[in-house]
N, C-alpha and C. Protein backbone atom coordinates (compact mmCIF):
# COMPACT_ATOMS: atom_id res chain seq x y z
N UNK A 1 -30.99 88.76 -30.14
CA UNK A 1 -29.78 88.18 -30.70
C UNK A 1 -30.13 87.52 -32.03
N UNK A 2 -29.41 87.59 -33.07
CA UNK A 2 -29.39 86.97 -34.38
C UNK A 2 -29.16 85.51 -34.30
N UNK A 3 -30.00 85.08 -35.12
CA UNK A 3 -30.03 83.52 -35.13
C UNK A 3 -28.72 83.19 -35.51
N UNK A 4 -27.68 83.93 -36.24
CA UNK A 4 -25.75 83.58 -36.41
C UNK A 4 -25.36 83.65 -34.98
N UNK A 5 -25.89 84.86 -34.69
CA UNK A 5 -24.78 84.93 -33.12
C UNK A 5 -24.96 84.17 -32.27
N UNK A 6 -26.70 83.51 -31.80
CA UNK A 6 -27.25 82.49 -30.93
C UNK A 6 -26.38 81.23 -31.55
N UNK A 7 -26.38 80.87 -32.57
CA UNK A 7 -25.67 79.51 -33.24
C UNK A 7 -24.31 79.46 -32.58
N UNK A 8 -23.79 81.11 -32.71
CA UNK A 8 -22.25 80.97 -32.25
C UNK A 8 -21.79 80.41 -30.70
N UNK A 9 -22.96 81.45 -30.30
CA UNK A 9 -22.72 81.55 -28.74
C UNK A 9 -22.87 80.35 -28.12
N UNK A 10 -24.01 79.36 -28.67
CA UNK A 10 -23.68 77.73 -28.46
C UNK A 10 -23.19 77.04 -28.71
N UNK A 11 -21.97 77.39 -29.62
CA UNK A 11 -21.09 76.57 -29.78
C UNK A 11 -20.15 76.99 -28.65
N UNK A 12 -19.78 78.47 -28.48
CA UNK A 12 -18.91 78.69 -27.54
C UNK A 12 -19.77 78.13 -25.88
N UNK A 13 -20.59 78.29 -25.77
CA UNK A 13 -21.25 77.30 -24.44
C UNK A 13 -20.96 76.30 -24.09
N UNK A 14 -20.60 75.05 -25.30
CA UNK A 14 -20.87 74.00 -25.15
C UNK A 14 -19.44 73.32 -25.63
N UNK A 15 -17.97 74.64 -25.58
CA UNK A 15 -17.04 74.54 -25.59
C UNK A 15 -16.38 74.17 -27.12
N UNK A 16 -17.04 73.92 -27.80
CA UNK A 16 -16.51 74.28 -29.35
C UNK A 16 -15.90 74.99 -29.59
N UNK A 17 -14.23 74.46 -29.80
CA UNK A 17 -12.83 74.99 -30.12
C UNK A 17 -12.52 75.63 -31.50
N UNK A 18 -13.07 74.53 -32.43
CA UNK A 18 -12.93 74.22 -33.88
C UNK A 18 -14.30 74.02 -34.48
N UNK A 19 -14.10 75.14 -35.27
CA UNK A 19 -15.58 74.46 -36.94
C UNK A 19 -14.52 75.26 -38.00
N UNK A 20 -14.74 74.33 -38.52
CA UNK A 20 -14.59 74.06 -40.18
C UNK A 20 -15.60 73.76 -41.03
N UNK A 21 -15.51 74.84 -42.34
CA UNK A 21 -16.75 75.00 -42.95
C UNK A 21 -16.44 75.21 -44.46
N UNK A 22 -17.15 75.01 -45.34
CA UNK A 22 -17.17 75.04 -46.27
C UNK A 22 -18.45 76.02 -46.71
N UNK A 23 -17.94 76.98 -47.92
CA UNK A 23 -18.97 78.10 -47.97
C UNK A 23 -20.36 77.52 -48.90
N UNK A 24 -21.27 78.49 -48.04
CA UNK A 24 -22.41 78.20 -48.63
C UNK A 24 -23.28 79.61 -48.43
N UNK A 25 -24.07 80.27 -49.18
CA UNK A 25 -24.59 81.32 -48.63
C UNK A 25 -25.75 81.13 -47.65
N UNK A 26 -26.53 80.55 -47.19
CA UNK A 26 -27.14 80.41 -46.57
C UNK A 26 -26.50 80.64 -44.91
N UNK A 27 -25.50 79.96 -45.15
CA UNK A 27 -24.54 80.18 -43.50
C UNK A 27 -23.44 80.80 -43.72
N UNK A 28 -23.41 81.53 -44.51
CA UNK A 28 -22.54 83.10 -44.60
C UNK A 28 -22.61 83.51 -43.52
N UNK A 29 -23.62 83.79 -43.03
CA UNK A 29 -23.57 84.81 -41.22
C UNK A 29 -23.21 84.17 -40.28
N UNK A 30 -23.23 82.97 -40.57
CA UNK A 30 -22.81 82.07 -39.30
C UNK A 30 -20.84 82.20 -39.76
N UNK A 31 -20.54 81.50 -40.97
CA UNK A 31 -19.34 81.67 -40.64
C UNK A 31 -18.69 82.96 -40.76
N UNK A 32 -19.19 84.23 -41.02
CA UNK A 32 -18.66 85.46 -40.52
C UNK A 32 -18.60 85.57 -39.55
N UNK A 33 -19.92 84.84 -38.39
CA UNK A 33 -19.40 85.16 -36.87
C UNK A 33 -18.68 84.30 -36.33
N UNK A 34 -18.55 83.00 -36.96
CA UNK A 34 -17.38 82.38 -35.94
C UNK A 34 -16.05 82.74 -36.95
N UNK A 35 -15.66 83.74 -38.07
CA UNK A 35 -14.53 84.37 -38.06
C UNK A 35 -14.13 85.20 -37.37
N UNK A 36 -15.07 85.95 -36.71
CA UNK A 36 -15.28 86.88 -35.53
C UNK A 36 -14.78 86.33 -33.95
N UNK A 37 -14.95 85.13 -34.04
CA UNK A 37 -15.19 85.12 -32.23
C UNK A 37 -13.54 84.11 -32.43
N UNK A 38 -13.50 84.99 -31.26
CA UNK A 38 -11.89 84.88 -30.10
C UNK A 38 -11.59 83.19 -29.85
N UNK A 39 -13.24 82.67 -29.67
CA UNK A 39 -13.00 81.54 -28.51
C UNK A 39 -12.91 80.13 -29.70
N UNK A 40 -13.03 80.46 -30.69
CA UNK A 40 -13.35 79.44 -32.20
C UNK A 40 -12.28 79.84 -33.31
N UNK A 41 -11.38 78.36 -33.40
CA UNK A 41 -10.59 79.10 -34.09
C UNK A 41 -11.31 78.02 -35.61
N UNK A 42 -11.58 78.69 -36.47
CA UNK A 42 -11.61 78.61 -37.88
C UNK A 42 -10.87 77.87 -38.73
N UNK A 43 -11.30 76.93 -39.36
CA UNK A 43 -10.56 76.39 -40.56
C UNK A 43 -11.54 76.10 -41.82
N UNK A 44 -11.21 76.79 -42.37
CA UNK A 44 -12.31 76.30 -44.19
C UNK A 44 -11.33 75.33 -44.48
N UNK A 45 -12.44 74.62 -45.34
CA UNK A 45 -12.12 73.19 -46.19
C UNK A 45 -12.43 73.30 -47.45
N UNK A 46 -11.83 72.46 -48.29
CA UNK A 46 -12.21 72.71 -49.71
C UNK A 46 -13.36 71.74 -49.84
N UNK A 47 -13.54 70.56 -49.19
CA UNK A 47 -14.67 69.30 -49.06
C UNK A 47 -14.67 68.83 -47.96
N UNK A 48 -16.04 68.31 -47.45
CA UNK A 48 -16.47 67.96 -46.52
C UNK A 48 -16.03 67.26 -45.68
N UNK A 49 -15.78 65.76 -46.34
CA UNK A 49 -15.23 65.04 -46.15
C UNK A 49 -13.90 65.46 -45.45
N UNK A 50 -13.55 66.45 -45.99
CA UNK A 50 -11.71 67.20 -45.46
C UNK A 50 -11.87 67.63 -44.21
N UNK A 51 -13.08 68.24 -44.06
CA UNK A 51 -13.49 69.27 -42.71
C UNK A 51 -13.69 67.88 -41.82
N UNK A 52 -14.28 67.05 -42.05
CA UNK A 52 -14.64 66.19 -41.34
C UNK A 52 -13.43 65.15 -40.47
N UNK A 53 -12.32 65.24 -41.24
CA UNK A 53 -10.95 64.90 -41.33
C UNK A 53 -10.44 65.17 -39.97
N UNK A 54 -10.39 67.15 -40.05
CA UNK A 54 -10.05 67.86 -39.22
C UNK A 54 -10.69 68.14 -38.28
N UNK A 55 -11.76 67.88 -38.20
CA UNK A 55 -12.79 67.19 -37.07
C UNK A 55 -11.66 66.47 -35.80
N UNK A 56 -12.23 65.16 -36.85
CA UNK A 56 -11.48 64.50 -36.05
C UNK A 56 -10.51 64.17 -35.47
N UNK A 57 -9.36 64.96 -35.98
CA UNK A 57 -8.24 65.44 -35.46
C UNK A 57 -7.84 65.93 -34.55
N UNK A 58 -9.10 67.17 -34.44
CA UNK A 58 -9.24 67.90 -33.10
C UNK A 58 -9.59 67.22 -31.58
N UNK A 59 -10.63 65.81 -32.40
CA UNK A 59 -10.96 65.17 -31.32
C UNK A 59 -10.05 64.66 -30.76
N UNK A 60 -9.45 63.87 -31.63
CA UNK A 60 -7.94 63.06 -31.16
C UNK A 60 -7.17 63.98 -30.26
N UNK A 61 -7.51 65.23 -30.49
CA UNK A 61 -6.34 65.88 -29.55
C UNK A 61 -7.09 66.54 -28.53
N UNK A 62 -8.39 66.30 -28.06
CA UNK A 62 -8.81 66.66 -26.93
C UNK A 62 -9.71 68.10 -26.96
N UNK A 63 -9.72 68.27 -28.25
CA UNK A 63 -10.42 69.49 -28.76
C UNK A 63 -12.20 69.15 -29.06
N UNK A 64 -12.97 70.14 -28.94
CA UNK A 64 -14.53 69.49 -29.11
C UNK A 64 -14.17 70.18 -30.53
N UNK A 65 -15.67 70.14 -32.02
CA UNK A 65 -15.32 70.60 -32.84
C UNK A 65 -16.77 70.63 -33.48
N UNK A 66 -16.76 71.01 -34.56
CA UNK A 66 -17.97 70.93 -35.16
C UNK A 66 -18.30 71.26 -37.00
N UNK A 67 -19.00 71.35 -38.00
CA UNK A 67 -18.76 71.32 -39.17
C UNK A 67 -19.85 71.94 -39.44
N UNK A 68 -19.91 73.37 -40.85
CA UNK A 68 -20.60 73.72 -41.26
C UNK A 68 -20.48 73.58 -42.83
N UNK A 69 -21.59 72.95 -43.11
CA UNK A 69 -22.11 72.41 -44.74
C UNK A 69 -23.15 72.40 -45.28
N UNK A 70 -23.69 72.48 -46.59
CA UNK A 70 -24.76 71.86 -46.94
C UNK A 70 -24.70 70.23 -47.88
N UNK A 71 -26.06 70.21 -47.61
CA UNK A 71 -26.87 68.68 -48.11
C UNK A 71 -26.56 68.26 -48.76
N UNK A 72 -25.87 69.23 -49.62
CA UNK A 72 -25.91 68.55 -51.42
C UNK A 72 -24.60 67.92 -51.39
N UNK A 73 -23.59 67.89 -50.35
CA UNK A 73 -22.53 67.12 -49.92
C UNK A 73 -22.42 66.30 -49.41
N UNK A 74 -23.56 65.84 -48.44
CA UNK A 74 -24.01 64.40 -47.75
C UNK A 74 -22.93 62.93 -48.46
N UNK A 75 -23.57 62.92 -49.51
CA UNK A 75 -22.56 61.98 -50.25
C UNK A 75 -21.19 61.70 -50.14
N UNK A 76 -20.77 62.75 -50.45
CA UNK A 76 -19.25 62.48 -50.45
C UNK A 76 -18.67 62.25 -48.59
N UNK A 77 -19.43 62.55 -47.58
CA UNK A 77 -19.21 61.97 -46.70
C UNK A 77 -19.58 61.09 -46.09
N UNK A 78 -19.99 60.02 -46.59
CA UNK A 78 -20.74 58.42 -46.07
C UNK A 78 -19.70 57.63 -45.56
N UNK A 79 -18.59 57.91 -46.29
CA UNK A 79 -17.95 56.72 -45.80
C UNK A 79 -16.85 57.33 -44.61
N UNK A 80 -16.80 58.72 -44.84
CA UNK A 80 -15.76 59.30 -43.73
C UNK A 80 -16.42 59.33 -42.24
N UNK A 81 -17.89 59.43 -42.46
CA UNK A 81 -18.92 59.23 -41.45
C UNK A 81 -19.14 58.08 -40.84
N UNK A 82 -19.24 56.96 -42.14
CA UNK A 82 -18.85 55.68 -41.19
C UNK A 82 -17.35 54.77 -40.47
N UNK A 83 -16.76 55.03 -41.36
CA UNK A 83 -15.69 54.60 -40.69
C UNK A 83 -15.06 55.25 -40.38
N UNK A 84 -14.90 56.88 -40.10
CA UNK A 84 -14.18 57.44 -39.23
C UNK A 84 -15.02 57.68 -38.03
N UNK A 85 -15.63 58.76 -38.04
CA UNK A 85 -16.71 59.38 -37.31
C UNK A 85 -17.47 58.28 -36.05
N UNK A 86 -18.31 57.45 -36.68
CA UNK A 86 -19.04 56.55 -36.41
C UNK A 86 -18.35 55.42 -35.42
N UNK A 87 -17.28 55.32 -36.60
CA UNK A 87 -16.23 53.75 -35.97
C UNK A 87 -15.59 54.46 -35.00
N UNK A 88 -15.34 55.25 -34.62
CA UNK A 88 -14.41 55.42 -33.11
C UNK A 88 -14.99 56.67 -32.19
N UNK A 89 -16.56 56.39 -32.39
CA UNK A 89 -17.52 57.41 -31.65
C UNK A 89 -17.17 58.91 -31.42
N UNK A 90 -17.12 59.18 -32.38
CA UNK A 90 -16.32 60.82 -32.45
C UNK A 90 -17.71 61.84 -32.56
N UNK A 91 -18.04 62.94 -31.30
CA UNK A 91 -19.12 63.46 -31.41
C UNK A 91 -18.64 64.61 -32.27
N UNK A 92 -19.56 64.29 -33.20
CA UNK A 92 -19.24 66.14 -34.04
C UNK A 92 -20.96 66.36 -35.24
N UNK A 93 -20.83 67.87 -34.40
CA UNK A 93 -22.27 68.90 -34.68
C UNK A 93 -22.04 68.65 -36.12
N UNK A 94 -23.04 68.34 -37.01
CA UNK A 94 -23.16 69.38 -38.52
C UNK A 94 -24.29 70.25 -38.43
N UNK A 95 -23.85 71.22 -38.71
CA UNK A 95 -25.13 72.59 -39.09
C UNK A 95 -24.57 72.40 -40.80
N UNK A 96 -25.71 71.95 -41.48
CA UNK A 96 -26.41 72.03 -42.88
C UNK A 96 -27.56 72.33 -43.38
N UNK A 97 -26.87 73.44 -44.30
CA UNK A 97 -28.32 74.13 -45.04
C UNK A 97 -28.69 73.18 -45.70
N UNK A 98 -29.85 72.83 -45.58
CA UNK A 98 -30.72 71.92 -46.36
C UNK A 98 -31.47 72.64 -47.46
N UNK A 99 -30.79 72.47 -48.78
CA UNK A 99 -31.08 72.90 -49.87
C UNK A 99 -32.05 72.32 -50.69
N UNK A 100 -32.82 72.83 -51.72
CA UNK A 100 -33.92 71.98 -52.24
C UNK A 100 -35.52 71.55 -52.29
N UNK A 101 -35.57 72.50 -51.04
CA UNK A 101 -37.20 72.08 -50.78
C UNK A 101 -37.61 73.15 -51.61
N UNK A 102 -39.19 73.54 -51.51
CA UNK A 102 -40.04 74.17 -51.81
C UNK A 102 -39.52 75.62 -52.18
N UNK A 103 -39.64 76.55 -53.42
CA UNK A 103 -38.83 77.40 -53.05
C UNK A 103 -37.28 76.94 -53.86
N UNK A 104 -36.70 76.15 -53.81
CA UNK A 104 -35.47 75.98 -54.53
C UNK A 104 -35.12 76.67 -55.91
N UNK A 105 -34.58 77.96 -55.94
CA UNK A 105 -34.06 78.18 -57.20
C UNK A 105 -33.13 77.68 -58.00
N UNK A 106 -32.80 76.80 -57.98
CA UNK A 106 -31.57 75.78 -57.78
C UNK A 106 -31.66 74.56 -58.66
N UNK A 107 -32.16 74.48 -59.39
CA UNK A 107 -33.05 73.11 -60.20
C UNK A 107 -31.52 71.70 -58.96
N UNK A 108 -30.78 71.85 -59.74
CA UNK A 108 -29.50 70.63 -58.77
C UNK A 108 -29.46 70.23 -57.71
N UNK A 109 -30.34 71.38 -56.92
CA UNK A 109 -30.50 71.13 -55.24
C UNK A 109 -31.30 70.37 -54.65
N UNK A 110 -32.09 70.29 -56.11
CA UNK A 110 -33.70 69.26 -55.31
C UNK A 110 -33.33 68.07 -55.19
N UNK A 111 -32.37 67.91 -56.03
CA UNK A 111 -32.32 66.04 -56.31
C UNK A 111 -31.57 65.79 -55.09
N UNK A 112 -30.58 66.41 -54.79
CA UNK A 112 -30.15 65.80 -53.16
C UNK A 112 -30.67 66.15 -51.98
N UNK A 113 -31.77 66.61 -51.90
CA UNK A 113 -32.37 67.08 -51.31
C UNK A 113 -33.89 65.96 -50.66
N UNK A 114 -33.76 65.48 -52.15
CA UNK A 114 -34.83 63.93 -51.91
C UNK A 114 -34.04 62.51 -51.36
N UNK A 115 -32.77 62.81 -51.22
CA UNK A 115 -32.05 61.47 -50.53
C UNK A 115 -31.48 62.23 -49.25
N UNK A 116 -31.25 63.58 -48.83
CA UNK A 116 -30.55 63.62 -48.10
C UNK A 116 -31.01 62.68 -46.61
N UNK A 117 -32.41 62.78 -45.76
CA UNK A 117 -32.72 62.28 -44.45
C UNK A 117 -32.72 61.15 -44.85
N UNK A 118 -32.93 60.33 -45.86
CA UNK A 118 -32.85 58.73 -45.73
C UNK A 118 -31.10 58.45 -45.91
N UNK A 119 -30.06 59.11 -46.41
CA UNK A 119 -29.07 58.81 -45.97
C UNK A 119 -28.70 58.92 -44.63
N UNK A 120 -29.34 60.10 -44.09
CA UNK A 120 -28.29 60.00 -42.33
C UNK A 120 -29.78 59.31 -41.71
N UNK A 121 -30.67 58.71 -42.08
CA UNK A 121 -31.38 57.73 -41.62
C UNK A 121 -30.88 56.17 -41.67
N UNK A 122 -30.47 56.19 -42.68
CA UNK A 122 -29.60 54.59 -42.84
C UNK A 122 -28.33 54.27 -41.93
N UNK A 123 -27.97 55.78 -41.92
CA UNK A 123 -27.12 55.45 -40.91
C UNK A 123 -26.98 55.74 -39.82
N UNK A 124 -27.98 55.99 -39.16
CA UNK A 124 -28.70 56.01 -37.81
C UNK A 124 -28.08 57.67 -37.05
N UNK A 125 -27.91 58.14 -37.74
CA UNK A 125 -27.31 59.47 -37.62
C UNK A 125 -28.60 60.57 -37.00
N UNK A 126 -28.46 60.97 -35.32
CA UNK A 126 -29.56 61.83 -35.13
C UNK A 126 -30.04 63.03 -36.17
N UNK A 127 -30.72 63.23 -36.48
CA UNK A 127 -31.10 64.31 -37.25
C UNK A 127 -32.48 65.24 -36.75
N UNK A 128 -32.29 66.58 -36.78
CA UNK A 128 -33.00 67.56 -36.21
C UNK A 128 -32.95 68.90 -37.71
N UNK A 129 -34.32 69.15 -37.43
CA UNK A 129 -34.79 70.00 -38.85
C UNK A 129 -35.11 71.22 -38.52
N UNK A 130 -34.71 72.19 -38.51
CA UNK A 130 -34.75 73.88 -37.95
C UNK A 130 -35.41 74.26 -39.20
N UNK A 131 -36.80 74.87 -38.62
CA UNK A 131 -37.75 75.13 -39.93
C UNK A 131 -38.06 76.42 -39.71
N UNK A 132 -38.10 76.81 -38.24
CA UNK A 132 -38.73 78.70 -38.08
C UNK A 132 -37.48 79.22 -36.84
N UNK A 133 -37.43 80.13 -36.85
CA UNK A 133 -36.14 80.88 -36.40
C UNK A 133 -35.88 80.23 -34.72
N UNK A 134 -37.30 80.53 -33.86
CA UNK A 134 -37.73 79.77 -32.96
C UNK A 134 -36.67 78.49 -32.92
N UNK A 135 -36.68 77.75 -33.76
CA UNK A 135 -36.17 76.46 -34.02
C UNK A 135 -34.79 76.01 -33.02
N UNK A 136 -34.07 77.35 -33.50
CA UNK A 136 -32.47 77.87 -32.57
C UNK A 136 -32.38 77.35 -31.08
N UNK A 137 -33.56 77.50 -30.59
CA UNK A 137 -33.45 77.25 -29.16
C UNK A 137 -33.73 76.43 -28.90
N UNK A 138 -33.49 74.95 -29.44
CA UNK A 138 -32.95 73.87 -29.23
C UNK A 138 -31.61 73.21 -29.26
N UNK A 139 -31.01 74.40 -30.16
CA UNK A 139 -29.35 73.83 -30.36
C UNK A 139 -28.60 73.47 -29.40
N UNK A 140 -28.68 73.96 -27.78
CA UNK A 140 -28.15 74.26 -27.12
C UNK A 140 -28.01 72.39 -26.55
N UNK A 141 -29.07 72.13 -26.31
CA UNK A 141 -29.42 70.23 -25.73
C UNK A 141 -29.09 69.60 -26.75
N UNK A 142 -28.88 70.19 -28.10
CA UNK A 142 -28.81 69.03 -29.40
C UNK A 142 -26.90 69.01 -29.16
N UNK A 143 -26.06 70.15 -29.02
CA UNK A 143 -25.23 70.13 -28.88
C UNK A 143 -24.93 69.36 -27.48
N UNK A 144 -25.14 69.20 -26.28
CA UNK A 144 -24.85 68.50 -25.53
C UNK A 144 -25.26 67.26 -25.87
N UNK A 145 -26.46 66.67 -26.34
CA UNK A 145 -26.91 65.31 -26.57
C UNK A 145 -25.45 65.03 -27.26
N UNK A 146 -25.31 65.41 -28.41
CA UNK A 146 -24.00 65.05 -29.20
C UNK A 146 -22.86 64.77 -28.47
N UNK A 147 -22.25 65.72 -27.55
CA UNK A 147 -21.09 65.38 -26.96
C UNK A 147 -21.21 64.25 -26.18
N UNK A 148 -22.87 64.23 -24.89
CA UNK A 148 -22.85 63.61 -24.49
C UNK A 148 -22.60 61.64 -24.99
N UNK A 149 -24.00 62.18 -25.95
CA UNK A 149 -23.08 60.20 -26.78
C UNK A 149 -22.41 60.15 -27.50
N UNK A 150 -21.09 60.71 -27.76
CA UNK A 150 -20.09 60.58 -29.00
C UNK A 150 -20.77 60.14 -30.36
N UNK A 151 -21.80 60.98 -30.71
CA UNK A 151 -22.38 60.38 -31.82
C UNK A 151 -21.99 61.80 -32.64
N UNK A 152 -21.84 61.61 -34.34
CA UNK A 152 -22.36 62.63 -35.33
C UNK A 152 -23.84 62.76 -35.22
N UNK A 153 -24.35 64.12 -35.22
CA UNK A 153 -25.77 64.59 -35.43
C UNK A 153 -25.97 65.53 -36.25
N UNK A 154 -26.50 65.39 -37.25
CA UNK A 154 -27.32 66.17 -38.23
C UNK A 154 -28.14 67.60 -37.84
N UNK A 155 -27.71 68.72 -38.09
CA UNK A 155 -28.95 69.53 -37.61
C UNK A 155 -29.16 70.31 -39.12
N UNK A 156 -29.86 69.92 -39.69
CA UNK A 156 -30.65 70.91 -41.08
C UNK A 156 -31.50 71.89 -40.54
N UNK A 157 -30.81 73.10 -41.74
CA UNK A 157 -31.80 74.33 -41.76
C UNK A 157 -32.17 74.85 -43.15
N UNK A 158 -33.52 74.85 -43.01
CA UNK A 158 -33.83 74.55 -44.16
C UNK A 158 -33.63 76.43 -44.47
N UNK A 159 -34.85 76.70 -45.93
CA UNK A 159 -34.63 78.49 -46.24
C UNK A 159 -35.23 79.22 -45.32
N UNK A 160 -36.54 78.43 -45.37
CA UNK A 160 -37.12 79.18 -44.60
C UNK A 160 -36.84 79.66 -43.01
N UNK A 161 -36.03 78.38 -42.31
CA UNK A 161 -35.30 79.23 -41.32
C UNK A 161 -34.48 80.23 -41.34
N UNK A 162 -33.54 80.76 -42.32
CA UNK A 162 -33.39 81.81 -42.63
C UNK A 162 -33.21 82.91 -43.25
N UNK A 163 -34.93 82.93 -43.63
CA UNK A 163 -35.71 83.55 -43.79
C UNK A 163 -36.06 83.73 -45.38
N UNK A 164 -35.71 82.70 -45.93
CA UNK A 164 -35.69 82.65 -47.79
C UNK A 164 -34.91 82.15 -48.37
N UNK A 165 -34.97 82.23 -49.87
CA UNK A 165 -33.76 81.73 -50.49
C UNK A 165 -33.26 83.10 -51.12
């Protein structure tokens, strides 16, 4: 199974209704397959912060949910993270390409790339780093840990998980 379809299939496992995503090529395959699947209904966002919105919306209405982004957006969601997210214990997955490391063709990517873990460190935000494909087969407990404590959790993937830039 493809590391998109394994991503998908745990979300559909672990009952994920809703992801909303914002494009990035790195998780192109991921959100082609949850445009694909029956059990996930889809919403793109124009910003993070927006997806994050509709997150929580879903929660409010009894829906599980989850968000696909990259790093270099961290920022603009600090404060939707803390006082939405955070302040009324709302569990919701991020899968973010972590842009910037080693390898970055990107000169723009590095610089957020050197604040991104000390931001969701400050704010006590679990964070988990998918570095080799292997990596995947943890999602499955990271996604329950999450629901289980109504917390936001971080899961970065960097290039090399898949498989370059």
């Amino acid at each position: 199974m493809s590391i998109d379809k394994k991503i998908v299939a745990d979300f559909v496992k672990n009952k994920i209704e809703l992801v909303t995503t914002v494009p990035c090529k790195q998780l192109a395959g991921v959100i082609e397959e949850i445009d694909a699947c029956d059990d996930i209904y889809h919403i793109p966002s124009n910003k993070e912060d927006e997806g994050m919105g509709i997150c929580a919306g879903s929660f409010m209405g009894g829906k599980r949910s989850a968000i696909i982004m990259q790093n270099t957006a961290i920022g603009v969601t600090i404060n939707t993270l803390a006082t939405l997210t955070q302040y009324y214990r709302m569990p919701l997955p991020m899968l973010i390409s972590y842009r910037g490391e080693l390898g970055e063709p990107v000169a723009c990517q590095v610089e957020m790339a050197v604040h991104t873990k000390a931001l969701l460190k400050q704010m006590n935000i679990p964070t988990y780093h998918f570095h080799r494909e292997r990596d995947v087969e943890e999602l499955d407990k990271i996604l329950k840990y999450t629901f289980m404590s109504n917390k936001p959790v971080a899961i970065l993937t960097d290039a090399s998980f898949w498989g370059g830039y």
